[in-house]
N, C-alpha and C. Protein backbone atom coordinates (compact mmCIF):
# COMPACT_ATOMS: atom_id res chain seq x y z
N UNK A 1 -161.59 -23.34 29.31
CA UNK A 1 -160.55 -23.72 28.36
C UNK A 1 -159.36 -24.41 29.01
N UNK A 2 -159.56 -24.21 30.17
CA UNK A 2 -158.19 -24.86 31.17
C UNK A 2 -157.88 -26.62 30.77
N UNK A 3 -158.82 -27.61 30.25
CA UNK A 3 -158.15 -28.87 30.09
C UNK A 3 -157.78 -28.57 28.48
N UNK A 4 -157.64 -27.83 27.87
CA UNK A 4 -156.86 -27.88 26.28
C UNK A 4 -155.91 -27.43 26.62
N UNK A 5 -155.12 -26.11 27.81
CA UNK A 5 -154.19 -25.75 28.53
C UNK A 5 -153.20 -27.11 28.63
N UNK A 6 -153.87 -27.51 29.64
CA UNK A 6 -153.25 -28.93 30.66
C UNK A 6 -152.73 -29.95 29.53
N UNK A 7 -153.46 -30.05 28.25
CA UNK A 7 -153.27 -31.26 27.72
C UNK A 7 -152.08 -30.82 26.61
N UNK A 8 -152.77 -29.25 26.21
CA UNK A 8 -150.63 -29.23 25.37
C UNK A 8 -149.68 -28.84 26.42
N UNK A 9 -150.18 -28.37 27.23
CA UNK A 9 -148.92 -28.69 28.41
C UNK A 9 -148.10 -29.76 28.26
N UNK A 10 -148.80 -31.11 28.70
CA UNK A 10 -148.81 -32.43 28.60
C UNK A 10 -147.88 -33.15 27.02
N UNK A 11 -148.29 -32.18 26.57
CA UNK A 11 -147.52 -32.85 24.78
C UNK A 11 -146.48 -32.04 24.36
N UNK A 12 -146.66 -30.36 25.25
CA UNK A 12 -145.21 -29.23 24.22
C UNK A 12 -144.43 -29.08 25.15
N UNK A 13 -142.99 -28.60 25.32
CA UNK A 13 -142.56 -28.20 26.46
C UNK A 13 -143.00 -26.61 26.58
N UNK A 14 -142.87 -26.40 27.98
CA UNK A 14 -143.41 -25.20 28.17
C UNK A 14 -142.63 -23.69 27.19
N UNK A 15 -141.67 -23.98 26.90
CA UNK A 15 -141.27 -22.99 26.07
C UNK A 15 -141.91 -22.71 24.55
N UNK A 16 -141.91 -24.23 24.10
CA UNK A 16 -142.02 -24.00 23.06
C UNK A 16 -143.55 -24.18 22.85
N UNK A 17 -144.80 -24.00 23.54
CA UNK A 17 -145.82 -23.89 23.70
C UNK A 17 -146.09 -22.33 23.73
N UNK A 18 -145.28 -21.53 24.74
CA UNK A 18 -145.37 -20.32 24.86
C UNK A 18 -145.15 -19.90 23.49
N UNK A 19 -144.14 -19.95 22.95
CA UNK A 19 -143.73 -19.74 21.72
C UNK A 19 -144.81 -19.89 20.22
N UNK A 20 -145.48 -20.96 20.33
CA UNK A 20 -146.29 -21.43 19.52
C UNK A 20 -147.71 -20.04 19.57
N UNK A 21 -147.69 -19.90 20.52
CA UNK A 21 -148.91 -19.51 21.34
C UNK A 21 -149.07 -17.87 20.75
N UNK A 22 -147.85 -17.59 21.06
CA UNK A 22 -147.50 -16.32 20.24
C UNK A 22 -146.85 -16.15 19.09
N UNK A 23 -147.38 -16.89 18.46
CA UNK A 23 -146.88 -16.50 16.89
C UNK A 23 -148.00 -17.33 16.06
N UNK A 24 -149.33 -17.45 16.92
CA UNK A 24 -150.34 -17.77 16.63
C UNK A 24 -150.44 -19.37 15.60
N UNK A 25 -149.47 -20.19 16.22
CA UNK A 25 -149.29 -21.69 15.05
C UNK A 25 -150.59 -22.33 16.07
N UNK A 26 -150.72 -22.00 17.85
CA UNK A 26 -151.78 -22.56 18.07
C UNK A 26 -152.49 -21.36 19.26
N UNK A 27 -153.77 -21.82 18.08
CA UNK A 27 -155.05 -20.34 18.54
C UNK A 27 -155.73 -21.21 19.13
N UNK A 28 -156.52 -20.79 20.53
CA UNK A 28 -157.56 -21.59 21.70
C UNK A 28 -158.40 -20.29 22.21
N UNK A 29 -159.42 -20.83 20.95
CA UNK A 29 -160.77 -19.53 21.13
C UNK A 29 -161.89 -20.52 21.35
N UNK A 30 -162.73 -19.31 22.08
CA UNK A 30 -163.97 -19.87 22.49
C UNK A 30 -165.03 -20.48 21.17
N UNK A 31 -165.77 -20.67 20.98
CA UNK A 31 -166.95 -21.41 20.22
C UNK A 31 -167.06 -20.33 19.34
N UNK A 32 -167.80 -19.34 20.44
CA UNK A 32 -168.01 -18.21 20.19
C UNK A 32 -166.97 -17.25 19.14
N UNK A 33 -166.26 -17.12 19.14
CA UNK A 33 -164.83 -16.51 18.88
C UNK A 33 -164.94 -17.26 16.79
N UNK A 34 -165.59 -18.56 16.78
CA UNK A 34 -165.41 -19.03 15.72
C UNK A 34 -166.14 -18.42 14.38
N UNK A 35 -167.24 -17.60 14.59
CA UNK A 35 -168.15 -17.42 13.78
C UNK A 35 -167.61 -16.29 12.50
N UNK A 36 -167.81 -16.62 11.54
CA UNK A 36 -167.62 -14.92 10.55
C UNK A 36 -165.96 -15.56 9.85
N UNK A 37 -165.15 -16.70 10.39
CA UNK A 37 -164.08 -17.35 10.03
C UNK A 37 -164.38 -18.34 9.19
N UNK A 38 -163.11 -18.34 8.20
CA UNK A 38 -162.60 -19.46 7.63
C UNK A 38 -161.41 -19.93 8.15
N UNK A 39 -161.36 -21.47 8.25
CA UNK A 39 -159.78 -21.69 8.61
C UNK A 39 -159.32 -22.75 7.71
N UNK A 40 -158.42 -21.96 6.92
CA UNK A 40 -157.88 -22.69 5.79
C UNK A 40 -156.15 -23.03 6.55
N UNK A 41 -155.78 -24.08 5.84
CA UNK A 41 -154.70 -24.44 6.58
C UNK A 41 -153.93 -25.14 7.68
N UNK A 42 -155.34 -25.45 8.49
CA UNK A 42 -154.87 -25.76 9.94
C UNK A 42 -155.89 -27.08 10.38
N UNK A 43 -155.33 -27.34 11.51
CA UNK A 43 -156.32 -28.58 12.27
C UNK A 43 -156.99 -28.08 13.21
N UNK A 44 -158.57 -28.30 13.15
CA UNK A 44 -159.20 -27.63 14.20
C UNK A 44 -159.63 -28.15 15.32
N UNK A 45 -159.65 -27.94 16.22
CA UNK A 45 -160.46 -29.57 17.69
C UNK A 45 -161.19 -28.40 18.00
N UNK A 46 -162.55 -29.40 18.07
CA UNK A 46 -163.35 -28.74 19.13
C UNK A 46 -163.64 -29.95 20.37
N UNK A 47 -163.19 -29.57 21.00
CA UNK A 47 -163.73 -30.56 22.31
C UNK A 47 -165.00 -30.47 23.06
N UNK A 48 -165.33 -31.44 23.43
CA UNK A 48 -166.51 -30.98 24.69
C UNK A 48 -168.04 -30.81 23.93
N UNK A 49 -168.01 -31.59 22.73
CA UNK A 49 -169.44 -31.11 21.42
C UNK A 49 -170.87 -31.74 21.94
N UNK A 50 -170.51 -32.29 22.73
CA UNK A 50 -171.88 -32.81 23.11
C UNK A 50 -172.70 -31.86 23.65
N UNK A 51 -172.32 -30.70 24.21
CA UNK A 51 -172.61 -29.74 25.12
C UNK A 51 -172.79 -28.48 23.78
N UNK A 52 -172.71 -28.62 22.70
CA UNK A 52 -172.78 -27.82 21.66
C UNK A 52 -174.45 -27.81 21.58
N UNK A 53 -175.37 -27.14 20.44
CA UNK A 53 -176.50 -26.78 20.59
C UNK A 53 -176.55 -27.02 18.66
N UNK A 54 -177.09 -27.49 18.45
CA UNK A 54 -177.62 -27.61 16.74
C UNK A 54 -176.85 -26.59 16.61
N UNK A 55 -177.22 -24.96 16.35
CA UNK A 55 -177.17 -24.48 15.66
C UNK A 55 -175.38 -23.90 15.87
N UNK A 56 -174.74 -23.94 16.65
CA UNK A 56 -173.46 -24.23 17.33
C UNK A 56 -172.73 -24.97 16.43
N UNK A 57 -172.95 -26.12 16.47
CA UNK A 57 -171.95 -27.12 15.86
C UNK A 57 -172.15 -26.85 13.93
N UNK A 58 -173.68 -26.43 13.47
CA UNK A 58 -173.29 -26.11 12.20
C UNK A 58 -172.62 -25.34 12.33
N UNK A 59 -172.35 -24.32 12.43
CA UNK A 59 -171.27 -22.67 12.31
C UNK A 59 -170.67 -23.73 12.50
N UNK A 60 -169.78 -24.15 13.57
CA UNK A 60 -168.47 -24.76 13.35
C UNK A 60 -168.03 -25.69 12.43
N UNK A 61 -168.81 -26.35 11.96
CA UNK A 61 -168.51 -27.50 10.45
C UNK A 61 -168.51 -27.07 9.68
N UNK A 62 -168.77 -25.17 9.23
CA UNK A 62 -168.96 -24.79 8.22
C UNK A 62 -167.89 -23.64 8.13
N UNK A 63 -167.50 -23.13 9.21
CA UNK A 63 -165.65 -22.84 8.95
C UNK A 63 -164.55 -23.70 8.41
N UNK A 64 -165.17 -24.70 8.48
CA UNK A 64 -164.02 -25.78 7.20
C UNK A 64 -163.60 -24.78 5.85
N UNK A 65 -161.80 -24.59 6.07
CA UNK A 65 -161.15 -24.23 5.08
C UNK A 65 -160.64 -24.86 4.20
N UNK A 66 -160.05 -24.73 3.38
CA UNK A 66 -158.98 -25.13 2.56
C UNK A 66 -158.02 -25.73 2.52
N UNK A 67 -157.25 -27.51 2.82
CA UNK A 67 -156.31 -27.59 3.22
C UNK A 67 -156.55 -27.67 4.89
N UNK A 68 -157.71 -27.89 5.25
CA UNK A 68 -157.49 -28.09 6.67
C UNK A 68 -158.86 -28.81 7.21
N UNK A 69 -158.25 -29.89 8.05
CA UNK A 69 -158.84 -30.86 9.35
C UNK A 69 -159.95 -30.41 10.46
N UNK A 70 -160.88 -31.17 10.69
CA UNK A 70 -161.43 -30.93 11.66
C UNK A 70 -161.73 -32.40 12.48
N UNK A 71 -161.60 -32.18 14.16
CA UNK A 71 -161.38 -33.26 15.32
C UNK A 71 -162.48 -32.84 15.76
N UNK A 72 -163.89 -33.49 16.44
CA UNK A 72 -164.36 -33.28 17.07
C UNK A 72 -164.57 -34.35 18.25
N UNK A 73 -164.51 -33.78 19.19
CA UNK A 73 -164.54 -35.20 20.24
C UNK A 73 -165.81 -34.50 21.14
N UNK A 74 -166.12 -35.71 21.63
CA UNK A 74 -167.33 -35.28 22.26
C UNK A 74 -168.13 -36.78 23.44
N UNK A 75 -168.48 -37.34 24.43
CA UNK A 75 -169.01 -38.15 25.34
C UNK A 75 -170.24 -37.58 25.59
N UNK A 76 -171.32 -38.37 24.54
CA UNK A 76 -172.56 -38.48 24.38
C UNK A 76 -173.36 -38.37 25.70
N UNK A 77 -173.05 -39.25 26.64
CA UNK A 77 -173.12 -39.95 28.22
C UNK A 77 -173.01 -38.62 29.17
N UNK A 78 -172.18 -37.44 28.77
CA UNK A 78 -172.24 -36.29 29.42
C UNK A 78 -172.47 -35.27 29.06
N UNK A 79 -173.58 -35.16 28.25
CA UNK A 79 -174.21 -33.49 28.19
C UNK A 79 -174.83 -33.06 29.26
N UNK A 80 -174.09 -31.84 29.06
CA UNK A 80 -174.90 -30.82 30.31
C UNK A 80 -175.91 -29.83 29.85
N UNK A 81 -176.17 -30.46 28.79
CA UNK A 81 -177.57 -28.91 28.39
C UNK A 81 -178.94 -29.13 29.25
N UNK A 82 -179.41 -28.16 29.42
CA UNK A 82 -180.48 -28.27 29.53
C UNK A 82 -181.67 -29.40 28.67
N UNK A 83 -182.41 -30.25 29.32
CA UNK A 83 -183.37 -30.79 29.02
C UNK A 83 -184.09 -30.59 27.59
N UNK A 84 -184.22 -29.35 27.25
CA UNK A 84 -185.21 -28.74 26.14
C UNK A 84 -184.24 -28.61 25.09
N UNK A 85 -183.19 -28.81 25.08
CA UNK A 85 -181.73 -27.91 24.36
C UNK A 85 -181.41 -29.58 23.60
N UNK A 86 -181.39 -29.58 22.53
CA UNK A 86 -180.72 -30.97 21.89
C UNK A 86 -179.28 -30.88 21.43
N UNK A 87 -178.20 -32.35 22.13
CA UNK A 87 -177.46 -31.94 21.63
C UNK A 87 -177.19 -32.00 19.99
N UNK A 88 -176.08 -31.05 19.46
CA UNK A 88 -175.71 -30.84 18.25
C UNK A 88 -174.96 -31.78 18.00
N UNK A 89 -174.19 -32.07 18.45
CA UNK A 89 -173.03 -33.98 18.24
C UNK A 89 -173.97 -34.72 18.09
N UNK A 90 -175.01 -34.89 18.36
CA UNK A 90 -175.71 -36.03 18.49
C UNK A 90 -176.56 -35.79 17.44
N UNK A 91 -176.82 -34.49 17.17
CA UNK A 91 -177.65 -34.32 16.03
C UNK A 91 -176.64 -34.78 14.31
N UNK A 92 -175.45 -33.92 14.98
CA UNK A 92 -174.39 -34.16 13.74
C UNK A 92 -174.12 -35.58 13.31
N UNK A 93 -174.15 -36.77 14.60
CA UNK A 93 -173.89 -37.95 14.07
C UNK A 93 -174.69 -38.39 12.92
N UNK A 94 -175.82 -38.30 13.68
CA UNK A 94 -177.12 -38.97 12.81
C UNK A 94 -177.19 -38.34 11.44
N UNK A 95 -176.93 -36.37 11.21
CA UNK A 95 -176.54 -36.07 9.71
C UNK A 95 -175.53 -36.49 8.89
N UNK A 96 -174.50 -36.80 9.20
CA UNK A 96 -173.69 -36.48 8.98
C UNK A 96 -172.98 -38.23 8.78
N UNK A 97 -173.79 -39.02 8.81
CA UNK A 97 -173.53 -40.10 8.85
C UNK A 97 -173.54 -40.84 7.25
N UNK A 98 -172.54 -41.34 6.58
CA UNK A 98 -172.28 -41.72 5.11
C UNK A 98 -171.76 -40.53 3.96
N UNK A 99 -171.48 -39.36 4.96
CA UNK A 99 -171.35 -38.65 3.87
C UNK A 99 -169.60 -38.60 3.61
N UNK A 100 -169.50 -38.69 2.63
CA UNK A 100 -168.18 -38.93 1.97
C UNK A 100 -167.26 -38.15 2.39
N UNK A 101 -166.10 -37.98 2.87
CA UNK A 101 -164.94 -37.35 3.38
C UNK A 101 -165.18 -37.15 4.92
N UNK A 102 -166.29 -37.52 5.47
CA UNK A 102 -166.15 -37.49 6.72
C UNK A 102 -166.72 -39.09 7.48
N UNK A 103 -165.07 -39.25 8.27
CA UNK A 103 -165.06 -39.78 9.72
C UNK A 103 -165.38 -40.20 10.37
N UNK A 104 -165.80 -41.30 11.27
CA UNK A 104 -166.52 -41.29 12.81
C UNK A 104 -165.98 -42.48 13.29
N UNK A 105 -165.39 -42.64 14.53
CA UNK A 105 -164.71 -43.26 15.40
C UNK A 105 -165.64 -42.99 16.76
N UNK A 106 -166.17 -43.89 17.07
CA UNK A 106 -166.79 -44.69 18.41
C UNK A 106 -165.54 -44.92 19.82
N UNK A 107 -165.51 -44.26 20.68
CA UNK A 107 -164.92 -45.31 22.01
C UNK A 107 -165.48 -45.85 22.54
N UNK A 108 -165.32 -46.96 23.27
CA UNK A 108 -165.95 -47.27 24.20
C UNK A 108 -165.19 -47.83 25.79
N UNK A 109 -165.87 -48.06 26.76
CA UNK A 109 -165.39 -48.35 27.90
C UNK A 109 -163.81 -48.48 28.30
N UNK A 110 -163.47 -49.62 27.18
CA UNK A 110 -161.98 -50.36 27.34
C UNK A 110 -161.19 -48.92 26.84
N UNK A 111 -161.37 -47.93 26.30
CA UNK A 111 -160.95 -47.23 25.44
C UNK A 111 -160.72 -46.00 26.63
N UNK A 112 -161.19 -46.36 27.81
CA UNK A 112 -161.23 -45.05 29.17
C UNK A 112 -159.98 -45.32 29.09
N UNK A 113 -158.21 -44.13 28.86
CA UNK A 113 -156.98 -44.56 29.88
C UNK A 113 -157.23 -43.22 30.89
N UNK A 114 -157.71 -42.87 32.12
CA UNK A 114 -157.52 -42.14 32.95
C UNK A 114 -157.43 -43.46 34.11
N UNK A 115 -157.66 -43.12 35.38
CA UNK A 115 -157.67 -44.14 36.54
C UNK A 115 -158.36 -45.62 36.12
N UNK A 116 -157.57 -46.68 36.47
CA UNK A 116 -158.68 -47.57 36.38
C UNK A 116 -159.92 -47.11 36.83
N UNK A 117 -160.46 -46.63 38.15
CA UNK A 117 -161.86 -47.00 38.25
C UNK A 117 -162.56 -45.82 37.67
N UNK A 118 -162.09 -45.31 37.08
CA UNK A 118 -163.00 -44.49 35.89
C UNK A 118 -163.57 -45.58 34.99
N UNK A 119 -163.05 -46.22 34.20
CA UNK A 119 -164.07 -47.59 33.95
C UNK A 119 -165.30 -48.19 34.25
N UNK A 120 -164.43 -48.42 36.08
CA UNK A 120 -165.53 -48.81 36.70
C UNK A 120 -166.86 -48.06 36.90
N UNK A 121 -166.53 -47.03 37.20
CA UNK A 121 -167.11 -45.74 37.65
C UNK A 121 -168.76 -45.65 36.50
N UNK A 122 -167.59 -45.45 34.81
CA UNK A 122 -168.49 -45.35 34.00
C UNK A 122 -169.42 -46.72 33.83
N UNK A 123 -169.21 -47.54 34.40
CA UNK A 123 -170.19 -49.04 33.87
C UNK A 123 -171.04 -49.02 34.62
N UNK A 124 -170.53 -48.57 36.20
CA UNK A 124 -171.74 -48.61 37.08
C UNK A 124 -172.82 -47.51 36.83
N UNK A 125 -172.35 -46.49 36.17
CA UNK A 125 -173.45 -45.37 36.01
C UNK A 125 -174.64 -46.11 34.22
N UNK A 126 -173.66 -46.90 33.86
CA UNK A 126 -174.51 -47.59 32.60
C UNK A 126 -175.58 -48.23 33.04
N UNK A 127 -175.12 -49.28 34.09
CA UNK A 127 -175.94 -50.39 34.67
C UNK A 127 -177.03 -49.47 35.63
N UNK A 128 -176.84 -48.11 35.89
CA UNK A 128 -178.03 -47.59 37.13
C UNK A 128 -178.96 -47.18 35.78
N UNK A 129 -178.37 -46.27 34.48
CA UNK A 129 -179.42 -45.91 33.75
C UNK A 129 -180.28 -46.90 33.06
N UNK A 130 -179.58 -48.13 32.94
CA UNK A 130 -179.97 -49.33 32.17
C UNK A 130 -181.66 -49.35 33.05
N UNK A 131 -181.11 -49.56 34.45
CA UNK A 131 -182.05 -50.46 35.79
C UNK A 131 -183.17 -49.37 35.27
N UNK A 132 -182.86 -47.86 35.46
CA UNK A 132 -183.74 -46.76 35.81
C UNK A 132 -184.58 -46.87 34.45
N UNK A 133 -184.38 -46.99 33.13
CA UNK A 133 -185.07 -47.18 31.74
C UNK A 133 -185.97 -48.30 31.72
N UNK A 134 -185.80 -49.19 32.38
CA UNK A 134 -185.95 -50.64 32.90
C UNK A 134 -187.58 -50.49 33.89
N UNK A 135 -186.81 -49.88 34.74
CA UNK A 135 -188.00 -49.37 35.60
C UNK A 135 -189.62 -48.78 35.28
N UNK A 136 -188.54 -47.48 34.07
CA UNK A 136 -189.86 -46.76 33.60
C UNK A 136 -190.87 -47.23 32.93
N UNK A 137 -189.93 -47.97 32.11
CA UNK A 137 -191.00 -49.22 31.04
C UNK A 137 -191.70 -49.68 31.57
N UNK A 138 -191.41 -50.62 32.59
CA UNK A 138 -192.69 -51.17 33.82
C UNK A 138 -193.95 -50.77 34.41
N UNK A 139 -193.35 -49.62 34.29
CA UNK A 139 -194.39 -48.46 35.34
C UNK A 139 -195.05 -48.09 33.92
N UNK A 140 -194.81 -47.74 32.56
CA UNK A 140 -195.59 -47.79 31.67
C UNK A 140 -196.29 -48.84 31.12
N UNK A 141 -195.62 -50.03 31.13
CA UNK A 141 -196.60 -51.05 31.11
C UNK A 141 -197.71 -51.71 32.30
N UNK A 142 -197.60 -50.87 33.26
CA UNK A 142 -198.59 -50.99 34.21
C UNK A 142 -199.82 -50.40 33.84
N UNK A 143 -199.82 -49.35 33.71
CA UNK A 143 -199.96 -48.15 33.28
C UNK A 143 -201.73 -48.54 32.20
């Protein structure tokens, strides 16, 4: 949970973060922590969804309250699940795609602001998976 830490760090001053924190205006629970809730009232982020699991990300789209937002951000390009494990963002796009009151905003490359060569960084890892997909095809059309 330490980069949602760092990043209202980054936006509250430290007082009035502490403050917030305890008087519960901003709650930072695990995934886990979400289930058996409604959250009416409030804006919810879940970060990091790519790494969510199908059945994960429904429970969380389905605590949608009353009067309240949901953010999900998520970089397709970095799931860490296991192989066998599909992600749920990725599953959610493809559902969840035309349905009325909900959202979807794309970044891409130009859209990196950390270091410039994070950019770079990310294009060159595009261009190795591009080559490596590239490759396999070959070797299947040999085949």
């Amino acid at each position: 949970l330490q980069p949602l830490y760092d990043a209202l760090e980054d936006m509250i001053p430290a007082v009035k973060l502490k403050e917030y924190m305890e008087s519960n205006v901003i709650q930072i629970a695990p995934l886990a922590f979400m289930r058996g809730r409604t959250l009416n009232d409030a804006i919810i982020v879940l970060d990091e969804a790519q790494n969510t699991t199908t059945h994960q990300i429904k429970m969380f789209l389905t605590r949608l309250g009353m009067n309240a937002k949901m953010i999900i951000t998520g970089d397709i390009t970095q799931i860490d699940l296991p192989r066998s494990v599909n992600s749920g963002l990725v599953q959610a796009l493809k559902v969840l795609k035309g349905v009325p009151g909900i959202g979807m905003v794309e970044f891409g490359k130009k859209d990196i602001v950390r270091h410039q060569l994070v950019q770079r960084i990310v294009e060159a890892y595009q261009r190795w998976d591009d080559e490596k997909k590239a490759e396999e095809q070959r070797e299947k059309a040999e085949q």
